[in-house]
C-alpha atoms as a PDB file:
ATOM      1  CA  UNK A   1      15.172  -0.373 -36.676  1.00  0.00           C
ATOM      2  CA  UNK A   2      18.786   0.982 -36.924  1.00  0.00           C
ATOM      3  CA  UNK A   3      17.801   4.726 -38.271  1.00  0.00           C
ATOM      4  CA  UNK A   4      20.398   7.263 -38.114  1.00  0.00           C
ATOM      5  CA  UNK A   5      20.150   9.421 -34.881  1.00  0.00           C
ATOM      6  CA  UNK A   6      20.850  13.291 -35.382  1.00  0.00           C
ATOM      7  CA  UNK A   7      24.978  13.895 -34.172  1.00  0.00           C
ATOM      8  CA  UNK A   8      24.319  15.429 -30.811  1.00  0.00           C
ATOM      9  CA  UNK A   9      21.502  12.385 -29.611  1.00  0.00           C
ATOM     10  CA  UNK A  10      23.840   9.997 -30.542  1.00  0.00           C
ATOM     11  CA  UNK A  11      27.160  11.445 -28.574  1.00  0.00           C
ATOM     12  CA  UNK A  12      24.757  11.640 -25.695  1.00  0.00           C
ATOM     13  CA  UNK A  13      23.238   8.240 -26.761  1.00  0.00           C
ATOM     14  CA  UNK A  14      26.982   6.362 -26.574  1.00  0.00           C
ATOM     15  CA  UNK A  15      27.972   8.752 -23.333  1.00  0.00           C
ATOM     16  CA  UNK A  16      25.016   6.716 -21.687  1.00  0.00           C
ATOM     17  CA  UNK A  17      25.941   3.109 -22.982  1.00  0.00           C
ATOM     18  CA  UNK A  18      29.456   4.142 -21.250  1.00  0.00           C
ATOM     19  CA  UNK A  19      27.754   5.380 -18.310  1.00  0.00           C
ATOM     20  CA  UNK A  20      25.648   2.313 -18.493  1.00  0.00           C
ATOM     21  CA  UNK A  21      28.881   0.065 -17.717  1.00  0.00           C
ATOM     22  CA  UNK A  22      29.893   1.413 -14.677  1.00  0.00           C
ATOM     23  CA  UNK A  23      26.983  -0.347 -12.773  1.00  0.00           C
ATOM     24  CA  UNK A  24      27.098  -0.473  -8.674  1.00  0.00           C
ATOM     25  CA  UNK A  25      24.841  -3.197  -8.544  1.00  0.00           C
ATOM     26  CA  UNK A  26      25.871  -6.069  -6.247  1.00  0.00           C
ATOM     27  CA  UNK A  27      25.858  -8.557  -9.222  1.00  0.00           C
ATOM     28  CA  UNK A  28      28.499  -6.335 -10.847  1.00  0.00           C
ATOM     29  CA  UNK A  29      30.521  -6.080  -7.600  1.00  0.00           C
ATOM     30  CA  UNK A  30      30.541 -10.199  -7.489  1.00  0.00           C
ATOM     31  CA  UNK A  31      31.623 -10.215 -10.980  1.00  0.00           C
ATOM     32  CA  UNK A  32      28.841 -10.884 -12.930  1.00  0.00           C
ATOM     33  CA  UNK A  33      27.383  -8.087 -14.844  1.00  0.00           C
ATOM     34  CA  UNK A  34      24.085  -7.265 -14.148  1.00  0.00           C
ATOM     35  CA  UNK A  35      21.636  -7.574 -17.278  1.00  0.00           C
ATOM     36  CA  UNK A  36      20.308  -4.322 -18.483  1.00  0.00           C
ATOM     37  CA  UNK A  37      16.685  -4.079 -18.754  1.00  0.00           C
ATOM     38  CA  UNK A  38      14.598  -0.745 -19.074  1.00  0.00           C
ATOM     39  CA  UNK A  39      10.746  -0.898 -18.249  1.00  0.00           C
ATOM     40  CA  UNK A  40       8.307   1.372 -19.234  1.00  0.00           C
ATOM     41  CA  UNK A  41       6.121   1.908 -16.337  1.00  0.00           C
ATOM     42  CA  UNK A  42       6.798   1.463 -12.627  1.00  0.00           C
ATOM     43  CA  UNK A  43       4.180  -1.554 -12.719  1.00  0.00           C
ATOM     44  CA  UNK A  44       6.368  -3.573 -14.969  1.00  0.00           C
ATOM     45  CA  UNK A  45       9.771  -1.958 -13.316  1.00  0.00           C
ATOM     46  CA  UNK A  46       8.455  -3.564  -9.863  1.00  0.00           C
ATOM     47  CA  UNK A  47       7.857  -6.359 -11.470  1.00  0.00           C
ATOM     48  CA  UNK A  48      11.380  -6.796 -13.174  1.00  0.00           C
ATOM     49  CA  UNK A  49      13.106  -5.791  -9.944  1.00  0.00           C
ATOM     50  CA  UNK A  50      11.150  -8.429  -8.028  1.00  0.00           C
ATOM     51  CA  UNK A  51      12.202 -11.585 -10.940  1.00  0.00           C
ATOM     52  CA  UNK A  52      15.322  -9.969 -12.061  1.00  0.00           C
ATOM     53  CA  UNK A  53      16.908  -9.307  -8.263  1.00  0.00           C
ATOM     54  CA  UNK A  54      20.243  -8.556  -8.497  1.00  0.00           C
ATOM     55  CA  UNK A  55      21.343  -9.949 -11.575  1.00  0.00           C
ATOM     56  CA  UNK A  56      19.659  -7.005 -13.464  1.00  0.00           C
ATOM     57  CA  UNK A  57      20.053  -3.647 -13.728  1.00  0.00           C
ATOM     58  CA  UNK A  58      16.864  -2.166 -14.295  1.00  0.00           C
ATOM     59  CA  UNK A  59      15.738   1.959 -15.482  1.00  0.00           C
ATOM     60  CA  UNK A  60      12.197   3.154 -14.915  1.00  0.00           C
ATOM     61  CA  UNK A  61      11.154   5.646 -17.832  1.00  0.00           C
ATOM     62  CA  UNK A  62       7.381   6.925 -16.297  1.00  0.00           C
ATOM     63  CA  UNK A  63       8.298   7.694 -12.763  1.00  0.00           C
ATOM     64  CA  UNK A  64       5.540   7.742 -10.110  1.00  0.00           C
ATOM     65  CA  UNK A  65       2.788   9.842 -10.060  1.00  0.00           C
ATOM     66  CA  UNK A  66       2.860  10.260 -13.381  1.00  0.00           C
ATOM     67  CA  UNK A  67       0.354   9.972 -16.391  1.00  0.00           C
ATOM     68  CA  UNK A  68       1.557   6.975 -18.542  1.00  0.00           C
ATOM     69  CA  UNK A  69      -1.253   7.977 -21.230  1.00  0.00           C
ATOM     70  CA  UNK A  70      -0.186  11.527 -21.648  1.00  0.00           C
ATOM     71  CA  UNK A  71       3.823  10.702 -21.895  1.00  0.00           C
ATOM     72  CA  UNK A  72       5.944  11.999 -24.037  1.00  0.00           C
ATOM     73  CA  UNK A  73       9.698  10.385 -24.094  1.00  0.00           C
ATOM     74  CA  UNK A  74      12.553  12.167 -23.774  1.00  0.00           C
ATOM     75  CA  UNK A  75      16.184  11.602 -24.793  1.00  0.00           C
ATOM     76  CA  UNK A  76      17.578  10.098 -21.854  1.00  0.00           C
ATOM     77  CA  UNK A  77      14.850   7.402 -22.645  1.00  0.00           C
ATOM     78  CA  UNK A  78      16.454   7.296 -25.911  1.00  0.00           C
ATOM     79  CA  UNK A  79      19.788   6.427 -24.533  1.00  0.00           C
ATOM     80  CA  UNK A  80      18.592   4.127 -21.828  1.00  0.00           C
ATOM     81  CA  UNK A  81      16.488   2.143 -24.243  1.00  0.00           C
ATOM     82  CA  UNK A  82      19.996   2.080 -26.827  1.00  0.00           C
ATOM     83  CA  UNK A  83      21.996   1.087 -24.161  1.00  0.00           C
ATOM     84  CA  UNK A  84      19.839  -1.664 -23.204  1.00  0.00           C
ATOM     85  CA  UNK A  85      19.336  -5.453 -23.421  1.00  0.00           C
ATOM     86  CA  UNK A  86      15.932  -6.189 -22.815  1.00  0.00           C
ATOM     87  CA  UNK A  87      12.960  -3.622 -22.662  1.00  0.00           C
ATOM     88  CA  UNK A  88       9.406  -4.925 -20.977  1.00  0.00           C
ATOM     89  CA  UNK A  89       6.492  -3.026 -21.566  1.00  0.00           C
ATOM     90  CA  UNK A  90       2.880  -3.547 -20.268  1.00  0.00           C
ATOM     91  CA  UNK A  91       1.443  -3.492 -23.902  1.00  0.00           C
ATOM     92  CA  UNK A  92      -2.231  -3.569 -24.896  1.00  0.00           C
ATOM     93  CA  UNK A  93      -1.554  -0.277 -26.398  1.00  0.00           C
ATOM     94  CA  UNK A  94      -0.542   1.817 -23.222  1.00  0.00           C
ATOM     95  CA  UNK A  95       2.977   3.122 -24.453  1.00  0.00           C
ATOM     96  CA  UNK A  96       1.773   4.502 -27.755  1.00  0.00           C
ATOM     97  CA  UNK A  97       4.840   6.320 -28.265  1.00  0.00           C
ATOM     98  CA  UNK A  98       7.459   3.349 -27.248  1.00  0.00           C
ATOM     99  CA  UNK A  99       7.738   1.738 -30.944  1.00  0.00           C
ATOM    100  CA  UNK A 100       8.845   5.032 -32.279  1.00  0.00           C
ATOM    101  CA  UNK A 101      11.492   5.402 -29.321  1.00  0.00           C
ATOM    102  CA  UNK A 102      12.723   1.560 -30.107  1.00  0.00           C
ATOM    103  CA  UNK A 103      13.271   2.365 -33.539  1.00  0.00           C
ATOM    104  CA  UNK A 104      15.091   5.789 -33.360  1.00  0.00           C
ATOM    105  CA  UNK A 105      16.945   4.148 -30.345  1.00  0.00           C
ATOM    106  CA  UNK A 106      18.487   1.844 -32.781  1.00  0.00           C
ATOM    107  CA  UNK A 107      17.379  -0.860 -30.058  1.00  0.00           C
ATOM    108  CA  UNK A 108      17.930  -4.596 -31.439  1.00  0.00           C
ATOM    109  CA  UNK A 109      17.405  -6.366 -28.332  1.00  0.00           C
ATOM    110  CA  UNK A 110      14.303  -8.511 -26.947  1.00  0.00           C
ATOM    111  CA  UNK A 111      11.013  -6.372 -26.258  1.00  0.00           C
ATOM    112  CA  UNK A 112       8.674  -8.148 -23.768  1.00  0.00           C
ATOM    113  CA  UNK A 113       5.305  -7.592 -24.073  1.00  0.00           C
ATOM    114  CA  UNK A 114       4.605  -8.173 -20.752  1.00  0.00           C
ATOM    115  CA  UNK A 115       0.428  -8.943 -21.434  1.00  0.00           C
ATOM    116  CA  UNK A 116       1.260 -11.798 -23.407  1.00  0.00           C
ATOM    117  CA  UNK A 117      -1.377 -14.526 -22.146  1.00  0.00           C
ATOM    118  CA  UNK A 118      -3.992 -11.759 -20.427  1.00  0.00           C
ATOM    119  CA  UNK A 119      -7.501 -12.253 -20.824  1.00  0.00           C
ATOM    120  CA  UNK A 120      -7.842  -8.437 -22.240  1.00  0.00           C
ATOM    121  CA  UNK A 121     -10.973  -6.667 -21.507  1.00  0.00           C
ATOM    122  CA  UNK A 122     -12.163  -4.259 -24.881  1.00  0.00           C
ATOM    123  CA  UNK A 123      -8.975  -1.421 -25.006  1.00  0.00           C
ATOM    124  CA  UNK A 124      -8.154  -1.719 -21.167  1.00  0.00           C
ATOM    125  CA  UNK A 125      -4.631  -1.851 -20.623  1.00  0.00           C
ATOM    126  CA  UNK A 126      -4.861  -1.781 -16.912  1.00  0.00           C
ATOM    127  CA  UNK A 127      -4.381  -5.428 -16.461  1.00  0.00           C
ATOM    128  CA  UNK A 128      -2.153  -5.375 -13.495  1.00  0.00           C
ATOM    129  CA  UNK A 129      -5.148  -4.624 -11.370  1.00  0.00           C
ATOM    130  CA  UNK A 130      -5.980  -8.050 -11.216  1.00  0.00           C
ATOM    131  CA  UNK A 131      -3.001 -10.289  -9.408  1.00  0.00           C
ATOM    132  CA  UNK A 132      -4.282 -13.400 -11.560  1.00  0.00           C
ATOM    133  CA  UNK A 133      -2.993 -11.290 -14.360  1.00  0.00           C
ATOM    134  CA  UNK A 134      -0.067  -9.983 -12.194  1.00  0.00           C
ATOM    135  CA  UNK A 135       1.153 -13.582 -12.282  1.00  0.00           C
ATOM    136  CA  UNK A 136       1.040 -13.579 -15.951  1.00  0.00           C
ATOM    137  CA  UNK A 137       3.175 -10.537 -16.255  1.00  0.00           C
ATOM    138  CA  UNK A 138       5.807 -11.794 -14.236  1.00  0.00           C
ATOM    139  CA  UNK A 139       6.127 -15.223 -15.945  1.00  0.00           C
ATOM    140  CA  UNK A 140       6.324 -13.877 -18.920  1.00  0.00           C
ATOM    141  CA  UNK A 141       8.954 -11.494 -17.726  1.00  0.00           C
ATOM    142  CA  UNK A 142      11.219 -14.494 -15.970  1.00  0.00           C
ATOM    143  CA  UNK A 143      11.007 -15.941 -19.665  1.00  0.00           C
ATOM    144  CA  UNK A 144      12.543 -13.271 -21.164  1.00  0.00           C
ATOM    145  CA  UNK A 145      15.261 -12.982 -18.548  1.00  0.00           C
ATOM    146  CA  UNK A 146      15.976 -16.115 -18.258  1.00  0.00           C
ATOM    147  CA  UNK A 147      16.389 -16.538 -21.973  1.00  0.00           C
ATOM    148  CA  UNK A 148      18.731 -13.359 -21.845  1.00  0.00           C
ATOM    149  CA  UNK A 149      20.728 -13.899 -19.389  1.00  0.00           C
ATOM    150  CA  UNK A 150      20.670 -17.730 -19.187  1.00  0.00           C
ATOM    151  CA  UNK A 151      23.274 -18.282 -16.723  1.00  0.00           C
ATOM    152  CA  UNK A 152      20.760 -16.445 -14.154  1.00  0.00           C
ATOM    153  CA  UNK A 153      17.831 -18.507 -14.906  1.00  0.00           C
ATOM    154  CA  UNK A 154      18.044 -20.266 -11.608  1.00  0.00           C
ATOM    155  CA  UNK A 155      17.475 -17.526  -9.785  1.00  0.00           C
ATOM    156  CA  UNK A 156      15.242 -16.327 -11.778  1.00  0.00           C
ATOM    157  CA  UNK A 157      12.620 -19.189 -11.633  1.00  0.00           C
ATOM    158  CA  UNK A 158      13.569 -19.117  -7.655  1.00  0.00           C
ATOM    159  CA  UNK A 159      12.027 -15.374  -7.718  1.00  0.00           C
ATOM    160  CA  UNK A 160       9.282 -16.006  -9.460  1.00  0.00           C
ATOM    161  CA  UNK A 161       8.306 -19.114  -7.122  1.00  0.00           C
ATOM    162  CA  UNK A 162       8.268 -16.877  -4.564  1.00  0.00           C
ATOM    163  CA  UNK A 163       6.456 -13.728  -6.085  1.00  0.00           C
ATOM    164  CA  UNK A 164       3.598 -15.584  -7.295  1.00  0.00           C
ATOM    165  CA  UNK A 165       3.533 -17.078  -4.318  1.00  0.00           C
ATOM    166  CA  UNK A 166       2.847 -13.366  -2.453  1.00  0.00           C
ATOM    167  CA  UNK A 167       0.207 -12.758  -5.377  1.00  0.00           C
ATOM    168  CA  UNK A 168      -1.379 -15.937  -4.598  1.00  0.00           C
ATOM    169  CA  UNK A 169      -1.572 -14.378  -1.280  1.00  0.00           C
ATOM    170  CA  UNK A 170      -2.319 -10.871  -2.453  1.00  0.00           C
ATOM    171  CA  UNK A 171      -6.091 -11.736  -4.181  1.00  0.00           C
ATOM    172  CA  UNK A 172      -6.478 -13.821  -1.173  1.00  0.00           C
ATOM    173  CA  UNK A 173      -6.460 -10.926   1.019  1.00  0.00           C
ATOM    174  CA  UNK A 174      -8.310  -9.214  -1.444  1.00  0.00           C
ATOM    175  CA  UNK A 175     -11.013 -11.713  -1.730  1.00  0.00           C
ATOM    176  CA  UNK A 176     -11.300 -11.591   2.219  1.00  0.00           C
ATOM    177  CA  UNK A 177     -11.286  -8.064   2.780  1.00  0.00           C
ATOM    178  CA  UNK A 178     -13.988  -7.669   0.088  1.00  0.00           C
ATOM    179  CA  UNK A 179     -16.026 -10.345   1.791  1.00  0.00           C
ATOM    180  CA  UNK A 180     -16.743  -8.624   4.599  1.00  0.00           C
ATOM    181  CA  UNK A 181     -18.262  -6.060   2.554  1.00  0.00           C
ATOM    182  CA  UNK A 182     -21.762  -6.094   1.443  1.00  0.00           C
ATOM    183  CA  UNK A 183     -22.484  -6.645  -1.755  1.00  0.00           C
ATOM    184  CA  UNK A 184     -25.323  -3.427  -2.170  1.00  0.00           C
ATOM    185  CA  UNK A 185     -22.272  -1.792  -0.714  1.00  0.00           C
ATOM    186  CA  UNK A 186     -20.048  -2.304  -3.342  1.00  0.00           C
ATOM    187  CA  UNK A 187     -20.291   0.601  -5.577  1.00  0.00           C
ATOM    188  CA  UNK A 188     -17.197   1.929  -7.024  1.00  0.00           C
ATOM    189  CA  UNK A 189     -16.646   6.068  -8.642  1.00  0.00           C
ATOM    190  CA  UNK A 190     -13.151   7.049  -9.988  1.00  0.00           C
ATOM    191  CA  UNK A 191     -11.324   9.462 -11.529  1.00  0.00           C
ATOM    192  CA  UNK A 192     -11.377   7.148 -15.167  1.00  0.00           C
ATOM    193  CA  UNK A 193     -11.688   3.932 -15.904  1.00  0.00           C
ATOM    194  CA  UNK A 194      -8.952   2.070 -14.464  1.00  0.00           C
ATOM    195  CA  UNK A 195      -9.830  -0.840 -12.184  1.00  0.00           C
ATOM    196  CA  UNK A 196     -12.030  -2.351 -14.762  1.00  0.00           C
ATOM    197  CA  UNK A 197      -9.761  -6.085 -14.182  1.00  0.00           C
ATOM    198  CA  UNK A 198     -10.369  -5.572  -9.992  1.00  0.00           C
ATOM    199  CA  UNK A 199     -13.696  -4.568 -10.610  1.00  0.00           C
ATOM    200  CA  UNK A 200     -14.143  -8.259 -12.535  1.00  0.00           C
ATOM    201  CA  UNK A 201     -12.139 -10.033 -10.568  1.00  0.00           C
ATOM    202  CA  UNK A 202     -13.645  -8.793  -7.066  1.00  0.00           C
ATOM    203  CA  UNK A 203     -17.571  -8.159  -8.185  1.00  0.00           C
ATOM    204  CA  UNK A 204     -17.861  -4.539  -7.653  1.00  0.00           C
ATOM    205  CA  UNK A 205     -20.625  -2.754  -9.213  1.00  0.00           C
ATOM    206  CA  UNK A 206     -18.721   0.365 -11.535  1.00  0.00           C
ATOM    207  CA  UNK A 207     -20.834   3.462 -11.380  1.00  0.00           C
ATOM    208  CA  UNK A 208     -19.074   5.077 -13.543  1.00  0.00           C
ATOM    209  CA  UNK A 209     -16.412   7.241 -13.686  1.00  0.00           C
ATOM    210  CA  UNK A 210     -15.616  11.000 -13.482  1.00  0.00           C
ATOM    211  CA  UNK A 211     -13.255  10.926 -16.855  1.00  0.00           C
ATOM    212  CA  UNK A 212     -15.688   8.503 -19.251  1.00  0.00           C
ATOM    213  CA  UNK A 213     -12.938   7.068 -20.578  1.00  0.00           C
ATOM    214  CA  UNK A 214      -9.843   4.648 -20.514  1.00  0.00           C
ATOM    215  CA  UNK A 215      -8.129   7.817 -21.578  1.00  0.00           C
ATOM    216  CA  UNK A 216      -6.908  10.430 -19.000  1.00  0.00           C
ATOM    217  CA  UNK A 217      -7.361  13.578 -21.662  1.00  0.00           C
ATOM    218  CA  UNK A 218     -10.880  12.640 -22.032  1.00  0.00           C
ATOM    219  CA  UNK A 219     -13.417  15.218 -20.347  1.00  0.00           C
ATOM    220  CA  UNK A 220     -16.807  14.865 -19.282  1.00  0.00           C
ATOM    221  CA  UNK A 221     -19.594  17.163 -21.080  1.00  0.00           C
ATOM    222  CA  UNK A 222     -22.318  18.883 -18.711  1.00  0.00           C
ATOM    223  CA  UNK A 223     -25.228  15.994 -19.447  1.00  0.00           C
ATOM    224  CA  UNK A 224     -22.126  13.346 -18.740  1.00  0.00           C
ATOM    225  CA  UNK A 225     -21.621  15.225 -14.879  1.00  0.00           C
ATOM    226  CA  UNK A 226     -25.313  15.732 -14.310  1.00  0.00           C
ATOM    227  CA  UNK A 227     -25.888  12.411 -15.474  1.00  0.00           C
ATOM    228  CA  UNK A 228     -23.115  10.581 -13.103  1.00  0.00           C
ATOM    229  CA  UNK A 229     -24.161  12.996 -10.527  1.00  0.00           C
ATOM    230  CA  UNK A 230     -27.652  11.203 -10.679  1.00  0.00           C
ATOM    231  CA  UNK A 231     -26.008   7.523 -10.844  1.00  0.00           C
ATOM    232  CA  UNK A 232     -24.682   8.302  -7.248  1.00  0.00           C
ATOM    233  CA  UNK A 233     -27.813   9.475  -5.644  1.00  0.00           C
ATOM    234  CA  UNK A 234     -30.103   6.939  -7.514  1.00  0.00           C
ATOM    235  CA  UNK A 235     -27.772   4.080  -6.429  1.00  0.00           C
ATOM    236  CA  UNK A 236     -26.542   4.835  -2.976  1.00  0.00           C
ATOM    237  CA  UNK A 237     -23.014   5.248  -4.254  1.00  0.00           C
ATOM    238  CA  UNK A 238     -20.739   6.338  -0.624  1.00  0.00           C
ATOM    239  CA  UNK A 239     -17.694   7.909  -1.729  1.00  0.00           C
ATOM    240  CA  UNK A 240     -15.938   9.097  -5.291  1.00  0.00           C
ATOM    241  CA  UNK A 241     -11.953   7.393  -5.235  1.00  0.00           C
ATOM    242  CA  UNK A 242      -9.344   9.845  -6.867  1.00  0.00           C
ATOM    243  CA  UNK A 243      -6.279   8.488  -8.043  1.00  0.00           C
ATOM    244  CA  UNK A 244      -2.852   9.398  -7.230  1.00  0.00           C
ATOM    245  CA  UNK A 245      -1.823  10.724 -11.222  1.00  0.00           C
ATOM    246  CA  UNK A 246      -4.399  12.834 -11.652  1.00  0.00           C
ATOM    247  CA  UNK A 247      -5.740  15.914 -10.186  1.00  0.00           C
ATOM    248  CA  UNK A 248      -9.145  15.938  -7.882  1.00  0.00           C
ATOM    249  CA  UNK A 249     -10.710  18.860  -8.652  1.00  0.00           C
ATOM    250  CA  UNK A 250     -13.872  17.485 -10.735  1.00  0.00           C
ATOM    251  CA  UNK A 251     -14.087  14.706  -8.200  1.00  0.00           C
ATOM    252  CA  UNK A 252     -14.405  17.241  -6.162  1.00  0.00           C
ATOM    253  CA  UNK A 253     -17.239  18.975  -7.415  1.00  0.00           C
ATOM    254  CA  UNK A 254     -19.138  16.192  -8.277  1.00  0.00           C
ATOM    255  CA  UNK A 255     -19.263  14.894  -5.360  1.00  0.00           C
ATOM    256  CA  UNK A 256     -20.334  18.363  -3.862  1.00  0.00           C
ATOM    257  CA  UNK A 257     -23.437  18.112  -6.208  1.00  0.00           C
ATOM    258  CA  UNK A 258     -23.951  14.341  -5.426  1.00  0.00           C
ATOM    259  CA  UNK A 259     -23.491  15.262  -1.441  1.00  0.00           C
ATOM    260  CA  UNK A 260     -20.446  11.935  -0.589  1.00  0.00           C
ATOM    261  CA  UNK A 261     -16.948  12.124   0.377  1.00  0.00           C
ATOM    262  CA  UNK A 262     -14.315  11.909  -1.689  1.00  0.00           C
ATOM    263  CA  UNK A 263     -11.265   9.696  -1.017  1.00  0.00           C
ATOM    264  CA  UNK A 264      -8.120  11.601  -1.788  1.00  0.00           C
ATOM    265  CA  UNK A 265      -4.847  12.894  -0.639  1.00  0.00           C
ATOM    266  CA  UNK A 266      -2.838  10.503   1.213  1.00  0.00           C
ATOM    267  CA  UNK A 267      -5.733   8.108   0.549  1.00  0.00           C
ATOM    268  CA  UNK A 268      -6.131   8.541  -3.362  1.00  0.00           C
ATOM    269  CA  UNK A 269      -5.836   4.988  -5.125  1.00  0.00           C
ATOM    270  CA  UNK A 270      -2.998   3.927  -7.210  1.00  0.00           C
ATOM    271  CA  UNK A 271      -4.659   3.939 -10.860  1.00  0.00           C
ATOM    272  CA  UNK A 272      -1.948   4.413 -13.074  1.00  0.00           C
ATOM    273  CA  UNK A 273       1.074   4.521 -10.931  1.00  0.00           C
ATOM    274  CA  UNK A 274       2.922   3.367  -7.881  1.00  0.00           C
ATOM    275  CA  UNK A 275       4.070   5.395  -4.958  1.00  0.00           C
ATOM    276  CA  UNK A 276       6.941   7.102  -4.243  1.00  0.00           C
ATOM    277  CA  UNK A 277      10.347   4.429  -4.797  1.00  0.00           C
ATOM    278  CA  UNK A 278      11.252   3.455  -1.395  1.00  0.00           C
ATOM    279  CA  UNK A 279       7.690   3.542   0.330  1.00  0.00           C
ATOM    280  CA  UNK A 280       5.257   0.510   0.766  1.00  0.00           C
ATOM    281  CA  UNK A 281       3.267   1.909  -1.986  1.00  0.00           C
ATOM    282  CA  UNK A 282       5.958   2.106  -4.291  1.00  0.00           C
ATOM    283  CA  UNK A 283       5.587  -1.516  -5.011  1.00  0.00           C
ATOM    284  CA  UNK A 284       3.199  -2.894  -6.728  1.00  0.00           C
ATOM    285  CA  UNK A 285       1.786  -5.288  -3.969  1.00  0.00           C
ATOM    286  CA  UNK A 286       2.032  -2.352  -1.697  1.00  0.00           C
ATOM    287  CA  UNK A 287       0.015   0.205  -4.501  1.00  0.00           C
ATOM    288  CA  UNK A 288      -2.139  -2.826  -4.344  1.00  0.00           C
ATOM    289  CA  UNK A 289      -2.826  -3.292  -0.506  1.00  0.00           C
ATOM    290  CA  UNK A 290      -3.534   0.063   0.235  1.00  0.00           C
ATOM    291  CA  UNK A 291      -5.982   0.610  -3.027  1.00  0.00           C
ATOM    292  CA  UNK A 292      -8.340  -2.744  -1.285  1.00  0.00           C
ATOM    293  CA  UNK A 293      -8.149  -1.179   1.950  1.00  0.00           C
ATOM    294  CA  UNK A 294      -9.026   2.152   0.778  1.00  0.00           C
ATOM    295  CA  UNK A 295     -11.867   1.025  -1.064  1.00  0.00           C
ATOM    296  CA  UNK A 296     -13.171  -1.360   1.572  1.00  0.00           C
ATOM    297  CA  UNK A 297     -13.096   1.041   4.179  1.00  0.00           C
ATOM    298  CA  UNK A 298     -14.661   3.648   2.672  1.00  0.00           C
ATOM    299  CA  UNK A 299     -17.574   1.399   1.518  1.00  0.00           C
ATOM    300  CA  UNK A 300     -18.022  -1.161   3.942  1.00  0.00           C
ATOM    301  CA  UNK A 301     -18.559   1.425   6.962  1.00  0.00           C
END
């Protein structure tokens, strides 16, 4: 994996690595240089900042809101990813094009594969939907850290104690809320086919979806929409969820012709992607609270 990199991306490539070492995080400020980790999606990013605390240093490539299935790197992911010591992905085939950015990165650190031990469902990579498998992803993450940076790996373990911990408590919730729902009233529409874990792990009926497909590119044909459009009426379907990384305008106009609502805006769910850094929904238990109470408003009224 140590290809030659054309003259200019590698000046800019070692310009970031020294960049890189000026770090203002408070582990570098108490003398102990924070580990350098770069995470693909803002799922696993979360996740890394929540194990990881202070004692890493941590760069987001897809920032929120946007389509991890469409992305295309760019060369400051280059340098990030040559400048540092660990990269996590989520894996099961949702960063297509990260290999290919590892390898002209001339990367020769540890890659985490942060699905290691999920339960897969056929091609779904959205496992994080499902906080059982949110637990996963973080152990396997405090392995890798704490293997990296083994002088951390107290803290480390202390982090993850605690995190699972608020997952433990997240499905709870989730479990509750859902409850109180009944069950003929549990019939989920969205923009594709994202919550396929949630949808197993909470017993919701999927209609079906207004992209047919795990991909985001994918488009529905005119028997597909009349067809959906049917599902709805025939089985009392209440609302059509939009997601927050993709755009509602076939939503939209399906569920004119079906005659619900559709769930969107401030209200869309978190599919893909995480809110804005800085906001509730910018972390992933956050994303996560406000998707279940979205979704069990809208169908349990």
């Amino acid at each position: 994996m140590n290809r030659v990199l054309p003259l200019a991306l590698a000046a800019g490539l070692a310009f970031s690595i020294a960049a890189c070492g000026n770090s203002d995080s408070k582990a570098a400020a108490d003398g102990n240089a924070a580990l350098k980790v770069v995470a693909t999606t803002p799922e696993v990013a979360d996740f890394v900042r929540q194990i990881g605390g202070d004692r890493v240093a941590v760069t987001q490539i897809i920032k929120p809101g946007v389509d991890p299935h469409d992305y295309e790197p760019t060369p400051a992911d280059l340098q990030a990813i040559g400048a540092a010591e660990v990269v996590v992905e989520n894996g099961v085939g949702l960063e297509e094009w990260l290999d290919g950015t590892i390898e002209a990165a001339g990367f020769d650190g540890t890659v985490v594969d942060a699905s290691k031990g999920v339960t897969l469902r056929t091609d779904d990579p959205h496992i994080w939907h499902s906080p059982v498998n949110a637990k996963i992803m973080v152990t396997d993450i405090e392995k890798a850290l704490a293997t990296a940076e083994p002088a951390a790996a107290g803290t480390f373990g202390t982090n993850l104690t605690a995190y699972a911990a608020e997952l433990d408590k997240l499905d709870a919730d989730n479990q509750a809320a859902w409850a109180k729902v009944p069950a003929a009233q549990r019939k989920l529409v969205t923009n594709h086919d994202a919550f396929g874990y949630y949808v197993d792990r909470y017993q919701l009926d999927f209609v079906g979806s207004v992209i047919p497909s795990l991909d985001t590119s994918a488009e529905l044909s005119t028997a597909q929409l009349a067809a959906l459009v049917a599902k709805i009426k025939q089985t009392g379907t209440k609302a059509i969820f939009t997601e927050s990384s993709l755009p509602p305008k076939t939503a939209e106009a399906i569920a004119a012709q079906a005659g619900v609502k559709v769930i969107g805006g401030e209200d869309a769910l978190f599919g893909d992607s995480l809110g804005p850094q800085g906001t509730e929904q910018g972390t992933y238990l956050g994303a996560e609270r406000h998707n279940t109470a979205t979704m069990t408003a809208a169908l349990g009224g």
